[in-house]
N, C-alpha and C. Protein backbone atom coordinates (compact mmCIF):
# COMPACT_ATOMS: atom_id res chain seq x y z
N UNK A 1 21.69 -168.77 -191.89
CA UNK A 1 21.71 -169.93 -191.01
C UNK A 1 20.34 -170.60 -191.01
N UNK A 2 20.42 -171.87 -191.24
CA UNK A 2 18.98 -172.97 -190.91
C UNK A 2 18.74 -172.87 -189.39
N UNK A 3 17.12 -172.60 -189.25
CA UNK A 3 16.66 -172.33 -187.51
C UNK A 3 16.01 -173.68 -187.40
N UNK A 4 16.48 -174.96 -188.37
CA UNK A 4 16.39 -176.50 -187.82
C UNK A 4 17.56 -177.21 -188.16
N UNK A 5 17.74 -178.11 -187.38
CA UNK A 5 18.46 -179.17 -187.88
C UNK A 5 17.83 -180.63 -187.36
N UNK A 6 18.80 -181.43 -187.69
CA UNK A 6 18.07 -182.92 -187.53
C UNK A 6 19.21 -183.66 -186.62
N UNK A 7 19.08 -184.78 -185.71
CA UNK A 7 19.53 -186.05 -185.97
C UNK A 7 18.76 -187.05 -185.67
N UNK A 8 19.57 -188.59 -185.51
CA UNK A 8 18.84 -189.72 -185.84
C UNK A 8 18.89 -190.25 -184.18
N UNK A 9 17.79 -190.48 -184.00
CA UNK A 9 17.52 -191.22 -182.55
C UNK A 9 18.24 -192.38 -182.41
N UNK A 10 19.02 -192.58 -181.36
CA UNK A 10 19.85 -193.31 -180.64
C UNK A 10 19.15 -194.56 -180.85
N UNK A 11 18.02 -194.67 -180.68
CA UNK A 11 17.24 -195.64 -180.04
C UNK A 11 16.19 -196.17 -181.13
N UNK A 12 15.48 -195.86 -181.82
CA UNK A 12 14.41 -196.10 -182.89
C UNK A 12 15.36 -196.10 -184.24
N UNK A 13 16.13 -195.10 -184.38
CA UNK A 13 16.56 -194.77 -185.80
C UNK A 13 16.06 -193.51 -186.60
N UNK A 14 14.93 -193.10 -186.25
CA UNK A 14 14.40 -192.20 -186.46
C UNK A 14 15.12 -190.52 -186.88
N UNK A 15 15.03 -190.19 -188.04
CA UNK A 15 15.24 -188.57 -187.88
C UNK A 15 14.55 -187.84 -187.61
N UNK A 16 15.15 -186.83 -186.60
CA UNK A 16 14.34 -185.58 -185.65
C UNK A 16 14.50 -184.54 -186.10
N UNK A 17 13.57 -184.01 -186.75
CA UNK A 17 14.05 -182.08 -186.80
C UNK A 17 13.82 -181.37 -185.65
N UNK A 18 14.78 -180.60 -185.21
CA UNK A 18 15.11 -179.60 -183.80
C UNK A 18 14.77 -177.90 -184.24
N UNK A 19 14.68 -177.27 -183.44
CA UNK A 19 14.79 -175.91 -183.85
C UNK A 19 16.04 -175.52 -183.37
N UNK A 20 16.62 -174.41 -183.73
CA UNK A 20 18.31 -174.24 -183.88
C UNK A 20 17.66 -172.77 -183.22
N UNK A 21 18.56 -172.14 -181.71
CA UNK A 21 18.17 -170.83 -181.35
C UNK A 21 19.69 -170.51 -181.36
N UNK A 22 20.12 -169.53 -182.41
CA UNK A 22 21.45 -169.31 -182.17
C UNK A 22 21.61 -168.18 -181.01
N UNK A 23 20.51 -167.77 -180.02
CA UNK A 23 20.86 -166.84 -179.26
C UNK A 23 21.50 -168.03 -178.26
N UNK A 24 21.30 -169.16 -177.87
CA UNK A 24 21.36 -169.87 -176.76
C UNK A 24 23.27 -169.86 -177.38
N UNK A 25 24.16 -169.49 -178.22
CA UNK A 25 25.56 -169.96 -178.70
C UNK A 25 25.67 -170.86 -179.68
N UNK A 26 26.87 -170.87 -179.59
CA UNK A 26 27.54 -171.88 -181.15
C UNK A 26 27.62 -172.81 -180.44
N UNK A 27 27.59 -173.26 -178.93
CA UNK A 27 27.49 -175.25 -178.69
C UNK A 27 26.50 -174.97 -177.75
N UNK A 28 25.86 -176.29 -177.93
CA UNK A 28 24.38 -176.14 -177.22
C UNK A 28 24.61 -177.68 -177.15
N UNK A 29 23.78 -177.77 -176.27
CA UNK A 29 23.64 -179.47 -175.38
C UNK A 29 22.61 -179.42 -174.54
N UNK A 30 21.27 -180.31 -175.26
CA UNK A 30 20.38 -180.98 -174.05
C UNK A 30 19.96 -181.81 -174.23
N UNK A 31 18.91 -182.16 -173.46
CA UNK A 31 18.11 -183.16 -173.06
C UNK A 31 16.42 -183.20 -173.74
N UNK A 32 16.26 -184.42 -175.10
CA UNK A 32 15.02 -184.55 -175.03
C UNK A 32 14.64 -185.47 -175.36
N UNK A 33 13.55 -185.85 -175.84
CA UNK A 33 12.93 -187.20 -175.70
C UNK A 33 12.12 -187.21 -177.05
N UNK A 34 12.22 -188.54 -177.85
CA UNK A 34 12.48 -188.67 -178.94
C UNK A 34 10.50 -188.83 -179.24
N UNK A 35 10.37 -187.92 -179.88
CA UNK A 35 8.81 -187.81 -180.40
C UNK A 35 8.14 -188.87 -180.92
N UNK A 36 8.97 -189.80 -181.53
CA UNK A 36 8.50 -191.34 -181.91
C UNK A 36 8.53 -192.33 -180.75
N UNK A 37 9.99 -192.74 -180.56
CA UNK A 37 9.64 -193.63 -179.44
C UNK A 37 9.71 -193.48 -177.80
N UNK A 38 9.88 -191.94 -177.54
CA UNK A 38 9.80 -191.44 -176.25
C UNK A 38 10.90 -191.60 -175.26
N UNK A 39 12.43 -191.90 -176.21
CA UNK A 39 13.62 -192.46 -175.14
C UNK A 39 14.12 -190.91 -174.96
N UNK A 40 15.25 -190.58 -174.22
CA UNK A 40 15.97 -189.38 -173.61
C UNK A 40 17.29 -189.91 -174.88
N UNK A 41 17.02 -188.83 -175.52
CA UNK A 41 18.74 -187.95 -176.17
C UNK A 41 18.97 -186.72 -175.88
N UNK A 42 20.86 -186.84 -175.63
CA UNK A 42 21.00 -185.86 -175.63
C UNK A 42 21.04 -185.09 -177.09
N UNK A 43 20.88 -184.33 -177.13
CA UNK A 43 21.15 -183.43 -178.69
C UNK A 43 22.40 -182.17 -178.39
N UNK A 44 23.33 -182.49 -179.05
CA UNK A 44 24.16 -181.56 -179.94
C UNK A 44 24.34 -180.66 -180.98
N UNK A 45 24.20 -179.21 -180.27
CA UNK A 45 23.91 -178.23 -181.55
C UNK A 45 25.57 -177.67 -181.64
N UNK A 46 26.12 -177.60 -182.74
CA UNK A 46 27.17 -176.37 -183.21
C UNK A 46 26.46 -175.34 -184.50
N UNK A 47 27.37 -174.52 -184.36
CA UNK A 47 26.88 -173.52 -185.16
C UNK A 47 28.66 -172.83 -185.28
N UNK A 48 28.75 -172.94 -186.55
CA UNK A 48 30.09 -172.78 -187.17
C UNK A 48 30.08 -171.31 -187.65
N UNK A 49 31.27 -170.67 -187.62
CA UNK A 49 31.35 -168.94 -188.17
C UNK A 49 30.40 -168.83 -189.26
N UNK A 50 30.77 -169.47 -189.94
CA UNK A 50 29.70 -169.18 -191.23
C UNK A 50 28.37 -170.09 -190.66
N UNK A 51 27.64 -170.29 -189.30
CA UNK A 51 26.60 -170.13 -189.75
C UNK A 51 26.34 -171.63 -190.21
N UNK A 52 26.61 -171.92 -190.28
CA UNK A 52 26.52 -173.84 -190.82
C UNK A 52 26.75 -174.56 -189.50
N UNK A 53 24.78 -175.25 -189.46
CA UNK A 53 25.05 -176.04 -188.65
C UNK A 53 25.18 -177.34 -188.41
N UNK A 54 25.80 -177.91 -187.69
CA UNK A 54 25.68 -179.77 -187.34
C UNK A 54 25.32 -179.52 -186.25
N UNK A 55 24.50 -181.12 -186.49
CA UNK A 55 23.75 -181.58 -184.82
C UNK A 55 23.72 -183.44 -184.80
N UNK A 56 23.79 -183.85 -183.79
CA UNK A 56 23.59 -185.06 -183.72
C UNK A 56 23.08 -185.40 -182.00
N UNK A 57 22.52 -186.56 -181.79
CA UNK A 57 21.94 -186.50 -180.72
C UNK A 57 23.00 -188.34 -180.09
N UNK A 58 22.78 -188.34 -178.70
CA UNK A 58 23.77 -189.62 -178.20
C UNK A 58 21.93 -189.86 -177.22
N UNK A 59 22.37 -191.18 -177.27
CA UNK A 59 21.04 -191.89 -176.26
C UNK A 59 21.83 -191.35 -174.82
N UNK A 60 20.72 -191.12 -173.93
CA UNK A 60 20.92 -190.18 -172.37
C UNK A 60 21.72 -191.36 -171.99
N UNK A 61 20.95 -192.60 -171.77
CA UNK A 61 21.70 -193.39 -170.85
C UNK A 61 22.72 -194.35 -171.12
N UNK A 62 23.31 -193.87 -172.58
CA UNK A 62 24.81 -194.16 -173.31
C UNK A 62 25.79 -193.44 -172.42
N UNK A 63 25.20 -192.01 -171.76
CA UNK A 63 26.48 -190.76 -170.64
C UNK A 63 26.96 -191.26 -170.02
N UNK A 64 25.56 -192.26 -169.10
CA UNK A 64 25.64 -191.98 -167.99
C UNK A 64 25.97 -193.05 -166.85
């Protein structure tokens, strides 16, 4: 399993590499703030049986 994955900021466009903690589970969901232009995404981690992960992130105040 990759202990990063990426997605693209809601807001700039930007790709983010994340660190992937598979102790936290196979779906993970939070809150962070985009290292380039400083907006709130949420980020989406899965982690599939085999170990293969996707991630993508939604702008915070797209939720809410």
């Amino acid at each position: 399993m990759n202990d990063e994955a990426s997605y693209i900021c809601n807001h700039c466009g930007e790709e983010i590499i994340v660190p992937v903690d598979p102790s936290a589970g196979s779906r993970q969901e939070y809150v962070e703030d985009c290292p380039v232009c400083c907006n709130s995404n949420v980020i989406h981690v899965e982690i599939d049986e085999d170990g293969d992960v996707s991630s993508w992130g939604e702008g915070e105040q797209d939720l809410y």
